[in-house]
PDB file of N, CA and C in Angstrom:
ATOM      1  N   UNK A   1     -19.777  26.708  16.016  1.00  0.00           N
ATOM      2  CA  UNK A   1     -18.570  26.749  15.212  1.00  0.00           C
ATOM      3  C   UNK A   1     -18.774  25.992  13.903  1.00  0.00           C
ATOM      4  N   UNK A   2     -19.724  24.871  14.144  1.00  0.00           N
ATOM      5  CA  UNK A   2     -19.835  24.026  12.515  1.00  0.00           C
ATOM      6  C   UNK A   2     -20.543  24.334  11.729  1.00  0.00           C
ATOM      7  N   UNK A   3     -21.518  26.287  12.180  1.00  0.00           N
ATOM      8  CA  UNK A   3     -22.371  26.289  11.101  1.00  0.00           C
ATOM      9  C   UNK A   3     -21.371  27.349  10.508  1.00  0.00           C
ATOM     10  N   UNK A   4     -20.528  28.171  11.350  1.00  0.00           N
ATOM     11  CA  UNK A   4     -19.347  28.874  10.588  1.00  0.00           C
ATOM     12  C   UNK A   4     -18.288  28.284   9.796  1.00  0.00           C
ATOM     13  N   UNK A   5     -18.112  27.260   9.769  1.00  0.00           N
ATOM     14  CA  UNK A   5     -17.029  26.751   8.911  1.00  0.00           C
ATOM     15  C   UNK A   5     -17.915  26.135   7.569  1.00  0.00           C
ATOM     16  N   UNK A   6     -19.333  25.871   7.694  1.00  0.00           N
ATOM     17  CA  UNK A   6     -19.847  25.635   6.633  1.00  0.00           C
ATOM     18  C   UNK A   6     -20.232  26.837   5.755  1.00  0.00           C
ATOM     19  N   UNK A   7     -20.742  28.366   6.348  1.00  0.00           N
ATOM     20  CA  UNK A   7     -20.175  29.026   5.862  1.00  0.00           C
ATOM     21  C   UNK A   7     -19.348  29.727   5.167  1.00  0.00           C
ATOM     22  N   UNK A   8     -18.224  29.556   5.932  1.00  0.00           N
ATOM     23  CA  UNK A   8     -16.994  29.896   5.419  1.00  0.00           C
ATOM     24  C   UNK A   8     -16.532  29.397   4.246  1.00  0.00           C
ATOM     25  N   UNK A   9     -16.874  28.087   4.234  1.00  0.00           N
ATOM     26  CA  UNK A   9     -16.661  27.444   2.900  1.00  0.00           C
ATOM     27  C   UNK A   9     -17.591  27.324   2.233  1.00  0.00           C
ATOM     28  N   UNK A  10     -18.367  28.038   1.923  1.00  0.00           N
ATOM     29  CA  UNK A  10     -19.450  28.125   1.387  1.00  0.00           C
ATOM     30  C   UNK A  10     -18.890  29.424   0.246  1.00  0.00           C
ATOM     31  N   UNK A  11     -18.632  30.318   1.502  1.00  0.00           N
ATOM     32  CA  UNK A  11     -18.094  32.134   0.756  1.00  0.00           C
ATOM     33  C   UNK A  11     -17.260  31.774  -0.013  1.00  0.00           C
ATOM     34  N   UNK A  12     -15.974  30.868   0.470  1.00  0.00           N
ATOM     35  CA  UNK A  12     -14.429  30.675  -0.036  1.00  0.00           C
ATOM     36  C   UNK A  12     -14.828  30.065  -1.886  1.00  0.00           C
ATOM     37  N   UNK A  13     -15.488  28.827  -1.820  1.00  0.00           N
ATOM     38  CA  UNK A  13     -16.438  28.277  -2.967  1.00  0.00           C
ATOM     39  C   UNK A  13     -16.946  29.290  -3.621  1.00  0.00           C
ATOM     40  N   UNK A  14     -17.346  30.636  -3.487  1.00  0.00           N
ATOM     41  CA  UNK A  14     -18.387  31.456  -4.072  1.00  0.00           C
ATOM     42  C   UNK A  14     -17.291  32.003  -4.643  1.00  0.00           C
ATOM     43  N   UNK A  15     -16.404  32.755  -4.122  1.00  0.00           N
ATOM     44  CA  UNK A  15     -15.413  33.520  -4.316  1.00  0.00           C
ATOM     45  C   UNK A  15     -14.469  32.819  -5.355  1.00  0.00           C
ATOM     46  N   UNK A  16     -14.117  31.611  -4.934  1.00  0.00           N
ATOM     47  CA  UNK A  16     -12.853  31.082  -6.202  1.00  0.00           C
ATOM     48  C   UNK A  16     -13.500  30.887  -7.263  1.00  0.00           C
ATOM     49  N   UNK A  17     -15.039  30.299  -7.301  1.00  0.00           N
ATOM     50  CA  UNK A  17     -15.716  29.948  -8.837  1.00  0.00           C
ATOM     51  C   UNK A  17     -16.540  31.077  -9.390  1.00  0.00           C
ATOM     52  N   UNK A  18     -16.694  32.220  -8.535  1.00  0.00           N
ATOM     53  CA  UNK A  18     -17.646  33.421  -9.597  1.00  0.00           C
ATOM     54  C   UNK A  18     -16.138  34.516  -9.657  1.00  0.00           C
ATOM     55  N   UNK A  19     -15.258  34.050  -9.550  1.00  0.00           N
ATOM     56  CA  UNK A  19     -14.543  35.788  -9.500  1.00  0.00           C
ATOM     57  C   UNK A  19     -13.872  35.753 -11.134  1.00  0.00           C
ATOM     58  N   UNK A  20     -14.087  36.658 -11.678  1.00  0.00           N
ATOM     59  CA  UNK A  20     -13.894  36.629 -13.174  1.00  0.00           C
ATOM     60  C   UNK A  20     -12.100  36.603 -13.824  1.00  0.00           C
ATOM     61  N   UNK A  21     -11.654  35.907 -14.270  1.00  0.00           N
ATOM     62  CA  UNK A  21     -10.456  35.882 -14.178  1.00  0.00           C
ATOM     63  C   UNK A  21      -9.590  36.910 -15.578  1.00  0.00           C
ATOM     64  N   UNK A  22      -9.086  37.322 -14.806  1.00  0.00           N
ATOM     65  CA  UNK A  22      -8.013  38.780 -14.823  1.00  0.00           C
ATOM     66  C   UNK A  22      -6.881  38.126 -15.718  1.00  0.00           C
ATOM     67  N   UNK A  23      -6.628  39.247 -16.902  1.00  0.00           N
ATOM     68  CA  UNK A  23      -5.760  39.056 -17.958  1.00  0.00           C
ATOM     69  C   UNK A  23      -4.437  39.635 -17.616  1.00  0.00           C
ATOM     70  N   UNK A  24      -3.420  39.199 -17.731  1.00  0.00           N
ATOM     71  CA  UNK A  24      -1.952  39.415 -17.330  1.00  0.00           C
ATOM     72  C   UNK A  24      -1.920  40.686 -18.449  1.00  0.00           C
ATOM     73  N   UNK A  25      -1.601  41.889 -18.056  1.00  0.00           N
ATOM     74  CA  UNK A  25      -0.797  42.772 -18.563  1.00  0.00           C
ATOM     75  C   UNK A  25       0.199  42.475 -19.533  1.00  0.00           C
ATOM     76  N   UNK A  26       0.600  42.831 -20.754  1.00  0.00           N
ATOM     77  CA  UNK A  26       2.109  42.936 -21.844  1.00  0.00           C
ATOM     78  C   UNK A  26       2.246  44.392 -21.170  1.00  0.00           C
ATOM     79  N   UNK A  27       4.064  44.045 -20.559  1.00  0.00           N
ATOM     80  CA  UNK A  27       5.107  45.142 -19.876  1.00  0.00           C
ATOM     81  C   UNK A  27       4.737  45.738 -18.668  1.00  0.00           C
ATOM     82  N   UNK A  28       3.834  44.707 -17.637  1.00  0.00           N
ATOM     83  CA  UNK A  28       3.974  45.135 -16.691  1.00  0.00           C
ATOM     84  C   UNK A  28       4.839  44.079 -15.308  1.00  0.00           C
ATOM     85  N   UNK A  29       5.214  44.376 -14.299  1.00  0.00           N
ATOM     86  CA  UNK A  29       6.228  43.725 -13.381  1.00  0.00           C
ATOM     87  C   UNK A  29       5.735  43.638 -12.158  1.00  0.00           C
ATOM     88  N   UNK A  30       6.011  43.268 -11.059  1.00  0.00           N
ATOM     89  CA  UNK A  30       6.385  43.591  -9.947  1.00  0.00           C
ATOM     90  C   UNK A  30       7.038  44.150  -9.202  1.00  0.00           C
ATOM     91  N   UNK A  31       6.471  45.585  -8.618  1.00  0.00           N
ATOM     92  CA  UNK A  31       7.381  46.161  -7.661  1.00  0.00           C
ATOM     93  C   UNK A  31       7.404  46.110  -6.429  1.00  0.00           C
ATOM     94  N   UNK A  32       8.508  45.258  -5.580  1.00  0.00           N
ATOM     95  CA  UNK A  32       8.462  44.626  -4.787  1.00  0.00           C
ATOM     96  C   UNK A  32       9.531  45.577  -3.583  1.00  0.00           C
ATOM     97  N   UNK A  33       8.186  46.316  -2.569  1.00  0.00           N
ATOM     98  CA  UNK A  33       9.006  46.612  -1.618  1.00  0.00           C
ATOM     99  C   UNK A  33       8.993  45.669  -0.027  1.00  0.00           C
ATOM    100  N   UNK A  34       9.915  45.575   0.286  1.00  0.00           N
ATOM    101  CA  UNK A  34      10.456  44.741   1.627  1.00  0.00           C
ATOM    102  C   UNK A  34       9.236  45.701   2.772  1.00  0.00           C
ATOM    103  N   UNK A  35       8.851  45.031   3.521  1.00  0.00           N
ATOM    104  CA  UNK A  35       8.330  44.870   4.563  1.00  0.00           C
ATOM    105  C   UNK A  35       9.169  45.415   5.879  1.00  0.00           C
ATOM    106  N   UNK A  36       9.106  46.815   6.697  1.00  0.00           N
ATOM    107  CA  UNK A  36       9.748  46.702   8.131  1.00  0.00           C
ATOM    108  C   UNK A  36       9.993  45.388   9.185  1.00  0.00           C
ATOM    109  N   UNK A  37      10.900  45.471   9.521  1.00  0.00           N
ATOM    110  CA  UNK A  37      11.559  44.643  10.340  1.00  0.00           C
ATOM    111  C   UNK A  37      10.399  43.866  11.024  1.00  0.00           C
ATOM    112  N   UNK A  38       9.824  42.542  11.453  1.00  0.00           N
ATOM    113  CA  UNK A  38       8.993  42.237  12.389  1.00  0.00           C
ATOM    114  C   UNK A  38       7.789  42.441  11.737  1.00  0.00           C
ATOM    115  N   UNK A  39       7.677  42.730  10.513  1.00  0.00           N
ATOM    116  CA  UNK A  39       6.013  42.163   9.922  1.00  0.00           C
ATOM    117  C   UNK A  39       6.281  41.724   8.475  1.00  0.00           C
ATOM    118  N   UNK A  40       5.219  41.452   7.805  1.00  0.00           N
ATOM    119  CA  UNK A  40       5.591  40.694   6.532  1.00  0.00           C
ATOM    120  C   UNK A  40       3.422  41.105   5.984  1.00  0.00           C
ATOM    121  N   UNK A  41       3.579  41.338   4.554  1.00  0.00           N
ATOM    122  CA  UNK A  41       2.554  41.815   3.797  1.00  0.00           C
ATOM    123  C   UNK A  41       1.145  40.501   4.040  1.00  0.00           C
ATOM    124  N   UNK A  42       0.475  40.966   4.435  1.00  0.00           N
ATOM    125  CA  UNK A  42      -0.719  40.090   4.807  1.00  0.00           C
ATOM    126  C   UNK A  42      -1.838  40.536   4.463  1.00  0.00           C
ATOM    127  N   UNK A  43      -3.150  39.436   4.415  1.00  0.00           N
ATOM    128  CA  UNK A  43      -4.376  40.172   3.661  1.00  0.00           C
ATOM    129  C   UNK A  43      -5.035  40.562   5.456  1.00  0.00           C
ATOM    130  N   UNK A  44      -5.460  41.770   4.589  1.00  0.00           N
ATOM    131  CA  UNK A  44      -6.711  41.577   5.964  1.00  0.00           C
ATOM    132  C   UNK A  44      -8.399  41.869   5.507  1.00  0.00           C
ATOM    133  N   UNK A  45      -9.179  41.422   6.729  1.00  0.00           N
ATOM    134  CA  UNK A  45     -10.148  41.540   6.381  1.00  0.00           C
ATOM    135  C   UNK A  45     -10.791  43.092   6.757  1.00  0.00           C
ATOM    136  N   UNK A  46     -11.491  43.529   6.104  1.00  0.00           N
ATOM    137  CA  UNK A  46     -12.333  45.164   6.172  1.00  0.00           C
ATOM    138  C   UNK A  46     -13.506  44.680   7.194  1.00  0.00           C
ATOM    139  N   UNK A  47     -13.317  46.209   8.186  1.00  0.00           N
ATOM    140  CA  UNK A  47     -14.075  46.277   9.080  1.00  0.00           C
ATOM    141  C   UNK A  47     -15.611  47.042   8.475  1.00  0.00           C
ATOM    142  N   UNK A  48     -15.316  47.713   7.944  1.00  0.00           N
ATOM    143  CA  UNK A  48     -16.539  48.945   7.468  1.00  0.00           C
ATOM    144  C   UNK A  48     -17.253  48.634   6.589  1.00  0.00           C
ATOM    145  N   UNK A  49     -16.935  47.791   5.247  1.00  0.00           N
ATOM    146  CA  UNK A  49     -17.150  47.571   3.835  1.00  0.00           C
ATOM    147  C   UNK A  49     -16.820  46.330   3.243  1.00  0.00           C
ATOM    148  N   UNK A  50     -17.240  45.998   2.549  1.00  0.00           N
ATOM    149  CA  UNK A  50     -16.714  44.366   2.104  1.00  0.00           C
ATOM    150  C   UNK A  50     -15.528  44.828   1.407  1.00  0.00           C
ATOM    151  N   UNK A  51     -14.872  43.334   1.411  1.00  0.00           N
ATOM    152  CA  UNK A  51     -13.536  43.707   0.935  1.00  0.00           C
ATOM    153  C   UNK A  51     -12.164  43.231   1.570  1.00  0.00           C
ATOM    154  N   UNK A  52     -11.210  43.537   1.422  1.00  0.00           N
ATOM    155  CA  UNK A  52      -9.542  43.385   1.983  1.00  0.00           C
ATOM    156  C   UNK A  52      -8.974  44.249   1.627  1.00  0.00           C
ATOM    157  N   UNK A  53      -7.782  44.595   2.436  1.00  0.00           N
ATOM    158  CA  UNK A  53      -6.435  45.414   2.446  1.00  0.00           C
ATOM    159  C   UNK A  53      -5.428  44.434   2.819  1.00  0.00           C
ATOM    160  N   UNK A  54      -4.344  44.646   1.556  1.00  0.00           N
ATOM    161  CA  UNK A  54      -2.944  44.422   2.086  1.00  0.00           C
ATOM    162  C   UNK A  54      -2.294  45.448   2.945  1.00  0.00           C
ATOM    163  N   UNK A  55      -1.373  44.592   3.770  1.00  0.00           N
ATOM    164  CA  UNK A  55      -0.905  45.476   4.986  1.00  0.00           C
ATOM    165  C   UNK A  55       0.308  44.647   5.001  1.00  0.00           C
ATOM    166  N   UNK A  56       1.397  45.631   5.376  1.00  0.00           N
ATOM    167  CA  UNK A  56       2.519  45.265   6.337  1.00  0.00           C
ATOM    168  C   UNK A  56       2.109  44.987   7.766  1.00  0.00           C
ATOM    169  N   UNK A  57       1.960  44.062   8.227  1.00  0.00           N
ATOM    170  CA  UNK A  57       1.575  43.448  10.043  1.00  0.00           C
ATOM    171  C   UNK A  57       2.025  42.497  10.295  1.00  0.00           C
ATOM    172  N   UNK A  58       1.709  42.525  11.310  1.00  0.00           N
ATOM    173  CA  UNK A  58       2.257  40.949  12.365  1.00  0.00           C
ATOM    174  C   UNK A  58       0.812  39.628  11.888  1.00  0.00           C
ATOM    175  N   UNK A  59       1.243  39.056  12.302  1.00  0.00           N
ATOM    176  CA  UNK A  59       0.334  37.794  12.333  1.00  0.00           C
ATOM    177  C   UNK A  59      -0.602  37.891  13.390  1.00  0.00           C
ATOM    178  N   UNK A  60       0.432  38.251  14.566  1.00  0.00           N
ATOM    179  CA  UNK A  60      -0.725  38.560  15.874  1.00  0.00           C
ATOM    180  C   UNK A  60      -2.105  39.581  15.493  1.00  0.00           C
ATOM    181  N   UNK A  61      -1.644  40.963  14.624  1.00  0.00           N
ATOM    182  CA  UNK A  61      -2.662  41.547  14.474  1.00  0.00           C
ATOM    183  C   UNK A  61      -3.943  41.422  13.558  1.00  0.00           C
ATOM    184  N   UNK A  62      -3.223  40.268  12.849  1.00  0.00           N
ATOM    185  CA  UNK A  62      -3.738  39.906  11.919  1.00  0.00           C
ATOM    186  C   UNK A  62      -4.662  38.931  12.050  1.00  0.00           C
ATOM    187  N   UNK A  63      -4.407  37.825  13.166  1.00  0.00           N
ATOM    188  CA  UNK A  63      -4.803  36.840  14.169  1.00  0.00           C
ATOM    189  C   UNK A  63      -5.876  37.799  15.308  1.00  0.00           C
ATOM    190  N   UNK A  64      -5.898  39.129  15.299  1.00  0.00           N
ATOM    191  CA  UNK A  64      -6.844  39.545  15.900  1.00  0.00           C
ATOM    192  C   UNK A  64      -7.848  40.301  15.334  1.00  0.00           C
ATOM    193  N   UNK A  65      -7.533  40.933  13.874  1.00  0.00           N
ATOM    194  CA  UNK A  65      -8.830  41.456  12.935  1.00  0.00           C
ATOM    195  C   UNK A  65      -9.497  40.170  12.781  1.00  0.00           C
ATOM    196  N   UNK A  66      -9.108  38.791  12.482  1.00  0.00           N
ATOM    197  CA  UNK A  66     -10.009  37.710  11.732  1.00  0.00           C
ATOM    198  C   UNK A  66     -10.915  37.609  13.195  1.00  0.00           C
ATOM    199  N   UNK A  67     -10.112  37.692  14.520  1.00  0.00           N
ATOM    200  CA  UNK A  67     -11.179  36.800  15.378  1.00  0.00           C
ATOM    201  C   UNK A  67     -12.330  38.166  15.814  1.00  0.00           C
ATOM    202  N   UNK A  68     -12.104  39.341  15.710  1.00  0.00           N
ATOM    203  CA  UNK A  68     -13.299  40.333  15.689  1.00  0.00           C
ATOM    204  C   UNK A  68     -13.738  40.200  14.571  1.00  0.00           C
ATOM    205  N   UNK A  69     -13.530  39.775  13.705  1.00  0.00           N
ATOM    206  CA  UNK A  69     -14.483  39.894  12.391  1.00  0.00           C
ATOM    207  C   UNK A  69     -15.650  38.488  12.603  1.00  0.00           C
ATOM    208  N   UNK A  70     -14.764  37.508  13.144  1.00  0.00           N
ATOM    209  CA  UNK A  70     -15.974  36.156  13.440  1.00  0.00           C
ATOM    210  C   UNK A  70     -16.660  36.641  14.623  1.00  0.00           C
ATOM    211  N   UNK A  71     -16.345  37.251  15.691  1.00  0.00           N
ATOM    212  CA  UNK A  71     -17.086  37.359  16.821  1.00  0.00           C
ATOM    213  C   UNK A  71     -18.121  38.446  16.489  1.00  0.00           C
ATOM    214  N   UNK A  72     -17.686  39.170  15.096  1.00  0.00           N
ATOM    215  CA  UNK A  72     -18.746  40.317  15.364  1.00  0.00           C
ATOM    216  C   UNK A  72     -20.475  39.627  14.391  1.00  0.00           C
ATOM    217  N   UNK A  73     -20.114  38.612  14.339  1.00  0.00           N
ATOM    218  CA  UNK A  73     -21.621  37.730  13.316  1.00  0.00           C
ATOM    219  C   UNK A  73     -21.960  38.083  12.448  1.00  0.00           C
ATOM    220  N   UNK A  74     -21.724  39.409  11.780  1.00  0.00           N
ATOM    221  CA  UNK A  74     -21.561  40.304  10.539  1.00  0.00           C
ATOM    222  C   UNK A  74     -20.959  39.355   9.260  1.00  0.00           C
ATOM    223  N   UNK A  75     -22.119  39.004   8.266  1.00  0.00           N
ATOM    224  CA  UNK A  75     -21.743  38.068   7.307  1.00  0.00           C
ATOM    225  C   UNK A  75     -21.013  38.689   6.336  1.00  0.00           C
ATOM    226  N   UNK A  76     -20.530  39.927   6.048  1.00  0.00           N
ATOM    227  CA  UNK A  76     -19.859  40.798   5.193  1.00  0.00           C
ATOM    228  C   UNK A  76     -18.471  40.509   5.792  1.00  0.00           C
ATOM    229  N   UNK A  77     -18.465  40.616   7.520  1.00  0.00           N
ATOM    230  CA  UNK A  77     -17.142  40.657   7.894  1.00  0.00           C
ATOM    231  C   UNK A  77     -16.620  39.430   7.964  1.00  0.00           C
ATOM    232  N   UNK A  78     -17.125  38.157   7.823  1.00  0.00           N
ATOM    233  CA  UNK A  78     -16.928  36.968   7.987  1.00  0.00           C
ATOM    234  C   UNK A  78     -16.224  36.634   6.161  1.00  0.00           C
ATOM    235  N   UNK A  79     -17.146  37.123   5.209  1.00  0.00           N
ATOM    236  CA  UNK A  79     -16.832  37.126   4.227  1.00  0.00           C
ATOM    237  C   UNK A  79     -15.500  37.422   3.896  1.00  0.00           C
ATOM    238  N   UNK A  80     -15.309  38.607   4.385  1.00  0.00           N
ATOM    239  CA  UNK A  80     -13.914  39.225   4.341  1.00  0.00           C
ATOM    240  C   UNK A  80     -12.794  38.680   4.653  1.00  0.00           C
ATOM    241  N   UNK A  81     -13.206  37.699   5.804  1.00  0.00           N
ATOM    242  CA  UNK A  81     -12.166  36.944   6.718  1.00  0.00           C
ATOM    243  C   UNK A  81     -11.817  35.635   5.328  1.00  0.00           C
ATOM    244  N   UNK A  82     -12.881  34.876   4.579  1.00  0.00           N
ATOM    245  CA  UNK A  82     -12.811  34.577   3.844  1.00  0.00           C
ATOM    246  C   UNK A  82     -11.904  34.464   2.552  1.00  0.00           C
ATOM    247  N   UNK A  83     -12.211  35.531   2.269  1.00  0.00           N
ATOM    248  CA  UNK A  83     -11.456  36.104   1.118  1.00  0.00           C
ATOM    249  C   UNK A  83     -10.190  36.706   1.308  1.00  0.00           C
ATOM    250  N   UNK A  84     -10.151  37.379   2.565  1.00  0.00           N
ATOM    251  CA  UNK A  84      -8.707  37.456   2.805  1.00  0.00           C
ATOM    252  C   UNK A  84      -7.600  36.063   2.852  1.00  0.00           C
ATOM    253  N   UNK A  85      -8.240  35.029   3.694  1.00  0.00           N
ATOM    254  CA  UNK A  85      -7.103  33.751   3.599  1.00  0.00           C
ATOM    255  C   UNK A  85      -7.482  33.762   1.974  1.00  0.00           C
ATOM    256  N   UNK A  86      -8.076  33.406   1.195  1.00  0.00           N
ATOM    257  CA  UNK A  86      -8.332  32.841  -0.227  1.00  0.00           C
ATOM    258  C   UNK A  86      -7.146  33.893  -1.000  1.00  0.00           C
ATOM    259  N   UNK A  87      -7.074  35.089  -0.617  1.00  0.00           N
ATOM    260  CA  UNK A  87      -5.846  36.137  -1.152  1.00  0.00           C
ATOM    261  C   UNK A  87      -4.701  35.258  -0.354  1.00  0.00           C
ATOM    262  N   UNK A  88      -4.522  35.117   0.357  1.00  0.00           N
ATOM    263  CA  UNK A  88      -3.424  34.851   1.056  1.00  0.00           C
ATOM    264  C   UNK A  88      -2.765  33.762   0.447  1.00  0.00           C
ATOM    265  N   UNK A  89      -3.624  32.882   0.609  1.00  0.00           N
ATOM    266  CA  UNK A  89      -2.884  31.472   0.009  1.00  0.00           C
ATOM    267  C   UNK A  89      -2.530  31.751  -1.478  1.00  0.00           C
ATOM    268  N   UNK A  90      -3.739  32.345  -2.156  1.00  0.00           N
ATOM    269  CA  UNK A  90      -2.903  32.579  -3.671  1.00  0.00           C
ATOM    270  C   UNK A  90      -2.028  33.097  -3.925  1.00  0.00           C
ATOM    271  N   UNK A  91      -1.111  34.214  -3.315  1.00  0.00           N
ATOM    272  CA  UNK A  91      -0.537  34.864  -3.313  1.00  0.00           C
ATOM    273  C   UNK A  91       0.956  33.859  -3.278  1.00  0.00           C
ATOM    274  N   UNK A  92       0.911  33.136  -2.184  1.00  0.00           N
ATOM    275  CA  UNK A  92       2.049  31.821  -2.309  1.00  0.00           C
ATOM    276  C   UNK A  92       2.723  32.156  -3.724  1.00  0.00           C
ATOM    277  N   UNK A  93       1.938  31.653  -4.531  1.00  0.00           N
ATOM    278  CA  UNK A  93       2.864  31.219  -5.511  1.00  0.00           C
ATOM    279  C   UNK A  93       3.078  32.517  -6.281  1.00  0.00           C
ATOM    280  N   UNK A  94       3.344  33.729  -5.994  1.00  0.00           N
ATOM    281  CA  UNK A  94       3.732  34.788  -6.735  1.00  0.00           C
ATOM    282  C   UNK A  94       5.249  34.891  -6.585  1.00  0.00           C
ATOM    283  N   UNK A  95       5.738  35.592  -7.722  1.00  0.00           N
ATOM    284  CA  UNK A  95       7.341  35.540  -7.580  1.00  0.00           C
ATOM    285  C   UNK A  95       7.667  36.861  -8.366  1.00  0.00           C
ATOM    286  N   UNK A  96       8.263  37.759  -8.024  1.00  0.00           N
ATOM    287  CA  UNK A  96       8.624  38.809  -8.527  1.00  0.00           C
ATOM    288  C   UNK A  96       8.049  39.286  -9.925  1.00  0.00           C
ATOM    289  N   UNK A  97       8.748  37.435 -10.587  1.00  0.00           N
ATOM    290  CA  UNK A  97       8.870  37.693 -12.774  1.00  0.00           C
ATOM    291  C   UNK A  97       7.062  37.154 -12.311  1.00  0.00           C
ATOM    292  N   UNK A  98       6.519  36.804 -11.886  1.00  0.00           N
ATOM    293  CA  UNK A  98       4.935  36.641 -12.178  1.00  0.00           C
ATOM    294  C   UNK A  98       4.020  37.655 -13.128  1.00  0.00           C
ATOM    295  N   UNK A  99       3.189  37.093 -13.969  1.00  0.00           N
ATOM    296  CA  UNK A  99       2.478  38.255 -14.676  1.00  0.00           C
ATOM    297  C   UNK A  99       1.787  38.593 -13.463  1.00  0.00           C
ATOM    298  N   UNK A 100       0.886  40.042 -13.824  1.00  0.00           N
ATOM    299  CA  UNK A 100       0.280  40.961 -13.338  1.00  0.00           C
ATOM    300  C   UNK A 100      -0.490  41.751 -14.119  1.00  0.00           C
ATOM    301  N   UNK A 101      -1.433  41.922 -13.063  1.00  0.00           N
ATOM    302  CA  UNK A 101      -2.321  43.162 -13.846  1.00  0.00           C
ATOM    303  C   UNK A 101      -2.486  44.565 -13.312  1.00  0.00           C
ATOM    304  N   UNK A 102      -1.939  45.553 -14.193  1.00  0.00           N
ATOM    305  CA  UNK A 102      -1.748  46.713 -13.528  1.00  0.00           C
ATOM    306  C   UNK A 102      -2.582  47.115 -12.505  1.00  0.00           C
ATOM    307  N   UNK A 103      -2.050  47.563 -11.286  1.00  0.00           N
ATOM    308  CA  UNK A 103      -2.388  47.821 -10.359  1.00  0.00           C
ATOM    309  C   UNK A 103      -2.762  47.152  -8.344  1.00  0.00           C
ATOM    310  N   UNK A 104      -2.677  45.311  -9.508  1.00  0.00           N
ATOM    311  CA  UNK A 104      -3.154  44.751  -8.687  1.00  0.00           C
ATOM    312  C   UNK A 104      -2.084  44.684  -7.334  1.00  0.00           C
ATOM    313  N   UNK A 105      -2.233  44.432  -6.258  1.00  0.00           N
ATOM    314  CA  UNK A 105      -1.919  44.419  -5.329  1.00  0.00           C
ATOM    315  C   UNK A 105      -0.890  42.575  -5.158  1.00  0.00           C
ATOM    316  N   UNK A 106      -0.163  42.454  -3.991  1.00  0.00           N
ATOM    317  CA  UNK A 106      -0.115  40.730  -3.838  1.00  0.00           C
ATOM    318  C   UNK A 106       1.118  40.951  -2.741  1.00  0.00           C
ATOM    319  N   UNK A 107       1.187  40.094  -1.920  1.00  0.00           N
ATOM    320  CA  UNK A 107       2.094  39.172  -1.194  1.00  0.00           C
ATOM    321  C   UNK A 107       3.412  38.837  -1.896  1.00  0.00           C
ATOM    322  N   UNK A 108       4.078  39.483  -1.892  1.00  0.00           N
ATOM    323  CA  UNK A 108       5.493  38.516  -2.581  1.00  0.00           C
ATOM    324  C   UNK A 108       6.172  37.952  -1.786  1.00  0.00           C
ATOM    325  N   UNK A 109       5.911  36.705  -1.373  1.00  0.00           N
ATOM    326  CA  UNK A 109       6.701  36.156   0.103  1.00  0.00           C
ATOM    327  C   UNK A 109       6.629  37.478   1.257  1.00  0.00           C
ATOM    328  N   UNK A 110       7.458  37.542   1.943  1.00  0.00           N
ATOM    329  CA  UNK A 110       6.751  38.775   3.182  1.00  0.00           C
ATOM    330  C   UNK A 110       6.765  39.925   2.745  1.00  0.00           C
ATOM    331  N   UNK A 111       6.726  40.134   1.261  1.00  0.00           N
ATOM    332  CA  UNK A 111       7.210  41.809   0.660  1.00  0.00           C
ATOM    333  C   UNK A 111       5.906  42.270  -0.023  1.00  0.00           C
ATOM    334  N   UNK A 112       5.604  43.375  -0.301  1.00  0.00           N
ATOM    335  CA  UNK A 112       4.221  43.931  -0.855  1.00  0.00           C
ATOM    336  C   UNK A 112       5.045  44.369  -1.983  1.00  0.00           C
ATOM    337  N   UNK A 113       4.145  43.844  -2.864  1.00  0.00           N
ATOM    338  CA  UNK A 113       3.945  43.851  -4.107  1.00  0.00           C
ATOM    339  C   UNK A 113       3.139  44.921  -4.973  1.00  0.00           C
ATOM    340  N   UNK A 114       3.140  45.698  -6.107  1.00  0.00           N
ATOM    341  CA  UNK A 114       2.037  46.246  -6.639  1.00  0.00           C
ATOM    342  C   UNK A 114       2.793  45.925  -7.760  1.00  0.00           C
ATOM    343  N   UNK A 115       1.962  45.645  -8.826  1.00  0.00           N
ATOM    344  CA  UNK A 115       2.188  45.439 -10.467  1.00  0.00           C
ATOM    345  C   UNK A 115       1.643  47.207 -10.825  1.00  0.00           C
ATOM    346  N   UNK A 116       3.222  47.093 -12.004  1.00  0.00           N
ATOM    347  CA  UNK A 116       3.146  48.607 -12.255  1.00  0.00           C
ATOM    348  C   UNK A 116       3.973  48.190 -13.827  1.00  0.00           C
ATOM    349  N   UNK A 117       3.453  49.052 -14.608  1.00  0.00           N
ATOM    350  CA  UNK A 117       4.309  49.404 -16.168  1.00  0.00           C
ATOM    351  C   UNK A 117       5.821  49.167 -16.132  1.00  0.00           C
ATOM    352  N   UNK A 118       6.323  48.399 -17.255  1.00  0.00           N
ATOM    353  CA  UNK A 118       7.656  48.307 -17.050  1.00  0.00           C
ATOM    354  C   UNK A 118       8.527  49.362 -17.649  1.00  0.00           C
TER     355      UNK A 118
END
């Protein structure tokens, strides 16, 4: 477990200091749709490909892609697991009036978000 968490923070470190930072859009918003009853917009990690998807889910299911993604020893999928909390937590501080960059995806408190033209 302590060579995965050195890992992990190893990826999380890679990810917040090489990812190139993204220019806020002039006239674009947040369109913020609500989440079905019993889930709320969460990152997840990709099974197939590096990467994440936002999803409307539970926590439970969400609590069960991360622990197949660590059990499967697959450093892409571990990555993912990574970068998905690192989306997650940033996402916190988004709020409807937040800039955006067209297209991008986000968490708006339990609601999914996509930035779109105003």
């Amino acid at each position: 477990m302590g060579r995965f968490l050195a890992a992990l923070a190893l990826m999380v470190g890679f990810v917040v200091f090489s990812a190139p930072l993204a220019q806020a859009s002039d006239g674009t918003h947040w369109l913020v749709a609500p989440c079905p009853p019993g889930s709320k917009a969460l990152w997840l990690p990709r099974v197939d490909k590096f990467g994440t998807d936002l999803s409307c889910t539970t926590e439970e299911t969400r609590a069960k892609a991360v622990k197949e993604a660590v059990d499967s020893g697959s450093p892409t999928r571990m990555m993912n697991v990574a970068i998905a909390f690192a989306q997650q937590l940033s996402d916190k501080s988004l709020t409807p009036q937040s800039p955006c960059v067209l297209g991008a995806k986000g968490a708006i408190g339990e609601a999914f978000g996509t930035c779109v033209a105003a």
